[in-house]
Protein backbone atom coordinates (compact mmCIF):
# COMPACT_ATOMS: atom_id res chain seq x y z
CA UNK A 1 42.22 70.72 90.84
CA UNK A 2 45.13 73.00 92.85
CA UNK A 3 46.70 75.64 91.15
CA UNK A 4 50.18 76.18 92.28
CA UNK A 5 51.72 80.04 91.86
CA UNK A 6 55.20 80.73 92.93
CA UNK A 7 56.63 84.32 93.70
CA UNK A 8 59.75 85.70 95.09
CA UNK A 9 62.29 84.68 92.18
CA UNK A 10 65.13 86.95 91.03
CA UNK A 11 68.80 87.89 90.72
CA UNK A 12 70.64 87.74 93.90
CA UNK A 13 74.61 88.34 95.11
CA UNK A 14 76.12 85.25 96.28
CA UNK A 15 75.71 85.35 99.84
CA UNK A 16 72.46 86.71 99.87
CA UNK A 17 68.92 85.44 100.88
CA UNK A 18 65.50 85.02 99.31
CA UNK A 19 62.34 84.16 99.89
CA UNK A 20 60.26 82.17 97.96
CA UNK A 21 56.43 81.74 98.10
CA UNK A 22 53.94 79.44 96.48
CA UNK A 23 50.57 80.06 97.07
CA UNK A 24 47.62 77.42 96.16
CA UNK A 25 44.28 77.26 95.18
CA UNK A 26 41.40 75.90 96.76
CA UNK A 27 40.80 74.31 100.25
CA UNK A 28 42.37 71.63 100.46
CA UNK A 29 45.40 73.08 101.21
CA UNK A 30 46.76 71.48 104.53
CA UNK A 31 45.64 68.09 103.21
CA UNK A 32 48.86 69.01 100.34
CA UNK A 33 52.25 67.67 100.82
CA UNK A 34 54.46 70.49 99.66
CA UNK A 35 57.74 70.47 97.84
CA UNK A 36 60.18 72.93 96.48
CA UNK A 37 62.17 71.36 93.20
CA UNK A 38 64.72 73.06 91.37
CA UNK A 39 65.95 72.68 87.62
CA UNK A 40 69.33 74.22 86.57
CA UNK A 41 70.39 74.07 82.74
CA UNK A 42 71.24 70.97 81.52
CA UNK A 43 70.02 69.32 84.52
CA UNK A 44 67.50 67.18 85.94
CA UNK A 45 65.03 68.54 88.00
CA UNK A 46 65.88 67.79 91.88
CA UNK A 47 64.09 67.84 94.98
CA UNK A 48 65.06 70.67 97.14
CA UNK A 49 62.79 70.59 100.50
CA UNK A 50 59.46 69.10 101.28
CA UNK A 51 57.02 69.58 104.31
CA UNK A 52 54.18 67.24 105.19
CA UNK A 53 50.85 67.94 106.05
CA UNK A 54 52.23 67.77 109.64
CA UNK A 55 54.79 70.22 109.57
CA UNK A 56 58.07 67.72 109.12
CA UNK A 57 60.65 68.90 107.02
CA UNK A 58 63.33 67.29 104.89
CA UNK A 59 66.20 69.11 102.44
CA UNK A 60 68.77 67.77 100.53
CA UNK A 61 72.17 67.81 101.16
CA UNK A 62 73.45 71.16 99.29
CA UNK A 63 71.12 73.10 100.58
CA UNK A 64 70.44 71.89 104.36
CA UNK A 65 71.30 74.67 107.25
CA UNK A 66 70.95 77.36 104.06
CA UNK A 67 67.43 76.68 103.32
CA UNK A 68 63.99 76.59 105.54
CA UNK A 69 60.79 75.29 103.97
CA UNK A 70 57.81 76.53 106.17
CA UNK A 71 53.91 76.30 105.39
CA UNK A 72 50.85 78.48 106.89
CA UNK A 73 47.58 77.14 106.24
CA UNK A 74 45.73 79.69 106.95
CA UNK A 75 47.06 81.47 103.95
CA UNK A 76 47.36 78.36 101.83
CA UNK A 77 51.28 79.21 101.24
CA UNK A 78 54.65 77.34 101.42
CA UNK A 79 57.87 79.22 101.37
CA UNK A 80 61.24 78.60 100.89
CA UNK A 81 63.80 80.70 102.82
CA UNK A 82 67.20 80.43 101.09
CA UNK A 83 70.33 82.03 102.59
CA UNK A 84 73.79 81.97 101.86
CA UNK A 85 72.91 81.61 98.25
CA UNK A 86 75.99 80.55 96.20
CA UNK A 87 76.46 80.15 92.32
CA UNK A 88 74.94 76.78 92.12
CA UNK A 89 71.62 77.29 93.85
CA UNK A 90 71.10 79.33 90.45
CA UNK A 91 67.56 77.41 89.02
CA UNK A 92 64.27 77.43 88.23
CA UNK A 93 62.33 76.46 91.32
CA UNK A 94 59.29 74.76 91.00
CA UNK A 95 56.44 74.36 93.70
CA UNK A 96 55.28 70.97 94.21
CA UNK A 97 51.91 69.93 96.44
CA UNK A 98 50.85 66.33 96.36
CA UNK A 99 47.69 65.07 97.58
CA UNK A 100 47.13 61.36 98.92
CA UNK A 101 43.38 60.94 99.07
CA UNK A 102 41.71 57.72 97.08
CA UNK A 103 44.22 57.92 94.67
CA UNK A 104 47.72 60.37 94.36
CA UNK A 105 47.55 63.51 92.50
CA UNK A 106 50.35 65.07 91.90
CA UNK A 107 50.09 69.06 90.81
CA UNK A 108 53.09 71.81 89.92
CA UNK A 109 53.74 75.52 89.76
CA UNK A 110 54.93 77.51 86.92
CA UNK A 111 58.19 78.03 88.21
CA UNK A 112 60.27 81.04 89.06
CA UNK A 113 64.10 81.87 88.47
CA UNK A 114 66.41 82.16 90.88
CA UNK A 115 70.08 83.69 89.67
CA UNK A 116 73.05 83.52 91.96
CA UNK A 117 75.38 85.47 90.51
CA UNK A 118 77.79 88.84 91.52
């Protein structure tokens, strides 16, 4: 079992950065894909960056060259740098961490609000 805590949620001035953390349990760790998800109101919940256990990197579209998803094993964290926040990156972002070993487990974070607003 991985427990999944995310940190670093608040209320933020368009234009303005953040940095969010998710730290997991256990130690199993860099054996975790690793995912940041977002849900606004109303809205289906949508994949925001993900980072494989070898370091690669994908975002989508409204948030690439804004956002950096980074992980450090030795601390069992993933974080999600997000500048140049605008109105619409205003969600509740979720930590994801998947683990492919015999079978797929799939595991989520509480989540943690992020406002965008002046």
């Amino acid at each position: 079992q991985v427990q999944l805590v995310e940190s670093g949620g608040g209320l933020v001035q368009p234009g303005g950065s953040l940095r969010l953390s998710c730290a997991a349990s256990g130690s199993i760790f860099r054996l975790l894909e690793m995912g940041w998800y977002r849900q606004a109101p109303g809205k289906q919940r949508e994949l925001v960056a993900g980072i494989t256990i070898n370091g690669s990197s994908n975002y989508a579209d409204s948030v690439k060259a804004r956002f950096n998803i980074s992980r450090d094993n030795a601390k069992n964290t993933v974080y999600l740098q997000m500048n140049s926040l605008k109105p619409e990156d205003t969600a509740v972002y979720y930590c994801n961490a998947i683990l492919k070993f015999l079978k797929t487990r799939e595991y989520w974070g509480q989540g943690t609000q992020v406002t965008v607003s002046s």
